[in-house]
C-alpha atoms as a PDB file:
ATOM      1  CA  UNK A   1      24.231  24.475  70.888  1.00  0.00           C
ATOM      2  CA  UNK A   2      26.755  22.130  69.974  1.00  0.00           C
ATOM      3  CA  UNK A   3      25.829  18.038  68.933  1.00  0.00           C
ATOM      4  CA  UNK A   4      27.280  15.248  70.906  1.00  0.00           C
ATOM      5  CA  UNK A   5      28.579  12.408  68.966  1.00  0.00           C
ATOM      6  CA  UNK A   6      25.753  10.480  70.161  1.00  0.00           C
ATOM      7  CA  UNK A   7      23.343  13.014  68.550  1.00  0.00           C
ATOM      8  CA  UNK A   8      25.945  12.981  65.292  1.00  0.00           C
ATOM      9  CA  UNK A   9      25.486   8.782  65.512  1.00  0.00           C
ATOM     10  CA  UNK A  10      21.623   8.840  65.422  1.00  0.00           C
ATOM     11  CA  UNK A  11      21.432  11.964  62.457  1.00  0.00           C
ATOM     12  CA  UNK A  12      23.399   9.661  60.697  1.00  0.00           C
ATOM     13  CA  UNK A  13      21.613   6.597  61.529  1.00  0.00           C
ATOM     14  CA  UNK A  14      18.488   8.472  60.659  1.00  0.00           C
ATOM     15  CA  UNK A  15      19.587   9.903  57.262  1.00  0.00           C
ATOM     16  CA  UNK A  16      21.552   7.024  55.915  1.00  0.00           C
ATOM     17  CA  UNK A  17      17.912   4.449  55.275  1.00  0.00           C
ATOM     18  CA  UNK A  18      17.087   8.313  53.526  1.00  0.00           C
ATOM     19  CA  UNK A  19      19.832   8.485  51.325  1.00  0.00           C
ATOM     20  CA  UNK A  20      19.822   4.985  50.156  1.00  0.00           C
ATOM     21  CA  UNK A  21      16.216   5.375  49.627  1.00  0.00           C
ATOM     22  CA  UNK A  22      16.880   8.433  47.670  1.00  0.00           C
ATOM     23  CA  UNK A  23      19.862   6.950  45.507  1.00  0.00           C
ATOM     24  CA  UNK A  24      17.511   4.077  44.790  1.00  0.00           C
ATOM     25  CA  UNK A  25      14.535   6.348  44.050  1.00  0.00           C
ATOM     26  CA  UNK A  26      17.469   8.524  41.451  1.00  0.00           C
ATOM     27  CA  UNK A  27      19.250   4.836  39.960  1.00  0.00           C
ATOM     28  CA  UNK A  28      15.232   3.807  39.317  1.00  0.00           C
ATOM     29  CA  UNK A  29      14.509   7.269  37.885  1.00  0.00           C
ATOM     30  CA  UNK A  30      17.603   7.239  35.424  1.00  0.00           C
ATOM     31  CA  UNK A  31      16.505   3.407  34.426  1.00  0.00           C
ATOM     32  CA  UNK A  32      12.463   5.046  33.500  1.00  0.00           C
ATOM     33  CA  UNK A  33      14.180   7.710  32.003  1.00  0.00           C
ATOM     34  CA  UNK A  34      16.518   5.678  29.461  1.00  0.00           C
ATOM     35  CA  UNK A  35      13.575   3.719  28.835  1.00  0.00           C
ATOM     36  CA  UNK A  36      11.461   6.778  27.927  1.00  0.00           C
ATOM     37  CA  UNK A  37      14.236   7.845  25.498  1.00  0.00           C
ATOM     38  CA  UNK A  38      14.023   4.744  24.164  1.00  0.00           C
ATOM     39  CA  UNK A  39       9.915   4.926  23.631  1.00  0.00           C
ATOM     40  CA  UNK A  40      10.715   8.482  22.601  1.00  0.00           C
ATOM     41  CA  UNK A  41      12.758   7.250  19.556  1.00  0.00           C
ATOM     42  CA  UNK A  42      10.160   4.622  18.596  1.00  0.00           C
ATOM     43  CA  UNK A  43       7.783   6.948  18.636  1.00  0.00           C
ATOM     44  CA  UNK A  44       9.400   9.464  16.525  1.00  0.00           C
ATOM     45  CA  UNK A  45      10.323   6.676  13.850  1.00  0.00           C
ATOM     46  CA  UNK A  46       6.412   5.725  13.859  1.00  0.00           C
ATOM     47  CA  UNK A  47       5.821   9.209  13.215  1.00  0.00           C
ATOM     48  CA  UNK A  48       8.347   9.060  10.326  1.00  0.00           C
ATOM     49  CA  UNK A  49       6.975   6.260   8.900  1.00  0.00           C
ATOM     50  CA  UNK A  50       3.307   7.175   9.553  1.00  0.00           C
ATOM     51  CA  UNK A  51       4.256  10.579   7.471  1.00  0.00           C
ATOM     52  CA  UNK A  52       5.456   8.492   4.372  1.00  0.00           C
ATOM     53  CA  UNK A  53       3.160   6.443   4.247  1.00  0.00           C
ATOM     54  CA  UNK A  54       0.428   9.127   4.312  1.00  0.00           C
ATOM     55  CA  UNK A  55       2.451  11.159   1.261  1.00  0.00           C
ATOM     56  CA  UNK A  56       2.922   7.330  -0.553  1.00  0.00           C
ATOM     57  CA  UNK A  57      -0.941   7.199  -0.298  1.00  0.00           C
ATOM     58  CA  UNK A  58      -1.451  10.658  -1.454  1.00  0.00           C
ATOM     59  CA  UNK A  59       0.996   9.683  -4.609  1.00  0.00           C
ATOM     60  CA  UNK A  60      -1.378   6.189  -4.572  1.00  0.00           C
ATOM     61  CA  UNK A  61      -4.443   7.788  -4.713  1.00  0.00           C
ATOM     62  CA  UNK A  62      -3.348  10.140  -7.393  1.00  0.00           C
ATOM     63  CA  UNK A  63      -2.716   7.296  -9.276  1.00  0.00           C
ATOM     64  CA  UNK A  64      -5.723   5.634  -9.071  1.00  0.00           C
ATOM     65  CA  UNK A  65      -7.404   8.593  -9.899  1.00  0.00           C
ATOM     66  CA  UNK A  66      -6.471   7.486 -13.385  1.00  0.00           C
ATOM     67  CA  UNK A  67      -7.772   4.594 -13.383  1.00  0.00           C
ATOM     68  CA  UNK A  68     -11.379   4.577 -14.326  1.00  0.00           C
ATOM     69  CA  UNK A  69     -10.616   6.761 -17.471  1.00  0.00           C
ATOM     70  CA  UNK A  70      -8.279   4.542 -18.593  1.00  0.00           C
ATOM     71  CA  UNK A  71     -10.911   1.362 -18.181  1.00  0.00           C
ATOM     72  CA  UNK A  72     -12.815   3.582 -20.249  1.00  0.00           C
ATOM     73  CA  UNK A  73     -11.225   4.128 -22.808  1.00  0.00           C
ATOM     74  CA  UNK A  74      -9.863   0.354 -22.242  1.00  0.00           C
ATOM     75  CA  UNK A  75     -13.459  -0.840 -23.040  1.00  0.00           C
ATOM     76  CA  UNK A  76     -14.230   1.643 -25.808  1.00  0.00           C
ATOM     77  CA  UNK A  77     -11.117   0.481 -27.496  1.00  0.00           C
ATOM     78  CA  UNK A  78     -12.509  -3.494 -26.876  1.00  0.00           C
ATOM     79  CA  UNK A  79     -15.984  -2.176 -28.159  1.00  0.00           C
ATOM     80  CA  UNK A  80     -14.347  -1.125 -31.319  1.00  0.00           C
ATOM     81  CA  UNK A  81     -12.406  -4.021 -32.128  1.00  0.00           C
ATOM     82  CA  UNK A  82     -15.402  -6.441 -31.762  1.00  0.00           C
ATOM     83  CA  UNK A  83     -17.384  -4.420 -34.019  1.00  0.00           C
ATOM     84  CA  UNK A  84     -14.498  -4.446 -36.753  1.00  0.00           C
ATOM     85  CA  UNK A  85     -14.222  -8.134 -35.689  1.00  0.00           C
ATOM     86  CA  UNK A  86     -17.907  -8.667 -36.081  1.00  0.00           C
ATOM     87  CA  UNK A  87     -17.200  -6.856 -39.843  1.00  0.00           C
ATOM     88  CA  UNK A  88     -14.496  -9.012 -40.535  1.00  0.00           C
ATOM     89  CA  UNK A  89     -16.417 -12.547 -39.999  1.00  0.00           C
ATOM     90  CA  UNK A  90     -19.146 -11.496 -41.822  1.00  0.00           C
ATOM     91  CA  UNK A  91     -17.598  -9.867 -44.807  1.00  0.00           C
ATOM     92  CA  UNK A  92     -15.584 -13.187 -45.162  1.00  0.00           C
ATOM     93  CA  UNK A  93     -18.336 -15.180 -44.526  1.00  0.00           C
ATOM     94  CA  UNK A  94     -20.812 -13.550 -47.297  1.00  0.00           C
ATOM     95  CA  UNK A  95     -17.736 -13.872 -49.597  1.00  0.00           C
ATOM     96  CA  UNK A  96     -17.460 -17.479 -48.948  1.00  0.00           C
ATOM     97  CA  UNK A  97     -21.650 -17.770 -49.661  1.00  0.00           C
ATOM     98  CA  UNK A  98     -21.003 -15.911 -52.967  1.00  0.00           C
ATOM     99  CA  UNK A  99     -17.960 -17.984 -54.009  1.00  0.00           C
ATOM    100  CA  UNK A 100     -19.724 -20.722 -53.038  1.00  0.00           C
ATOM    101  CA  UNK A 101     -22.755 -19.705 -55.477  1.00  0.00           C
ATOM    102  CA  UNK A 102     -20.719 -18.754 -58.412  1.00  0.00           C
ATOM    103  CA  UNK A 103     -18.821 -22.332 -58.042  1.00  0.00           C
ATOM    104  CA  UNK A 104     -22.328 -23.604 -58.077  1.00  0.00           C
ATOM    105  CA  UNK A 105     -23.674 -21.665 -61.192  1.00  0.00           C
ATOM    106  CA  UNK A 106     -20.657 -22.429 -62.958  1.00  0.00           C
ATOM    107  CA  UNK A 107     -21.335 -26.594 -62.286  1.00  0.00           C
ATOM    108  CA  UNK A 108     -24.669 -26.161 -63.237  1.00  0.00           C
ATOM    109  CA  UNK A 109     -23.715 -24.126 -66.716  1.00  0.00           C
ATOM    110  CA  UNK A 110     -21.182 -26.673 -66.964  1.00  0.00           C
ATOM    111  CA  UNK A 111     -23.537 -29.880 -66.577  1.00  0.00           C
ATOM    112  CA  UNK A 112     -26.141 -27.752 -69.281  1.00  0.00           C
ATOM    113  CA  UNK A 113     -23.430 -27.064 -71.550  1.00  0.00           C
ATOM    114  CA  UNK A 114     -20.878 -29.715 -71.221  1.00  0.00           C
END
């Protein structure tokens, strides 16, 4: 059965709303699609970045793992130096009492003596 032009008119009156429909409905899904590329790449740079930053804080922890044996040894090392400080004052400060006394003895033999 052949179509009339009148039945050609309305097919094409009928499909053309159809096709513009469907070359919005393909312009709209190229526009989500760019924009999903463009997520896509955001997302894989997060990813990037989220993998350094979990090997920096690996390296970081590693680190700091150090740490409280060195403020050990930091404090042992402080321990030791008051201690010889401690030494130190008194040592000079029983010398000054004894050079004191034998300045003293000496002005006392003196004032017998002299």
């Amino acid at each position: 059965m052949a179509l009339t032009k009148s039945d050609k008119e309305f097919i094409e009156l009928t499909i053309r709303p159809i096709q513009l429909d469907i070359k919005t409905v393909k312009e709209h899904l190229i526009k989500i699609n760019g924009t999903v590329h463009k997520h896509e790449d955001v997302i894989t740079q997060a990813l990037i970045e989220r993998t350094q930053n979990r090997e920096h804080a690996k390296h970081f922890e590693n680190s700091m793992s150090l740490i409280p044996s060195k403020v050990e040894n930091l404090e042992k090392n402080m321990f030791e130096n008051k201690i010889t400080k401690k030494f130190i004052v008194k040592v000079i400060g029983i010398t000054s009492i004894v050079i004191s006394i034998i300045v003293a003895v000496v002005q006392l033999v003196g004032h017998f003596i002299g």
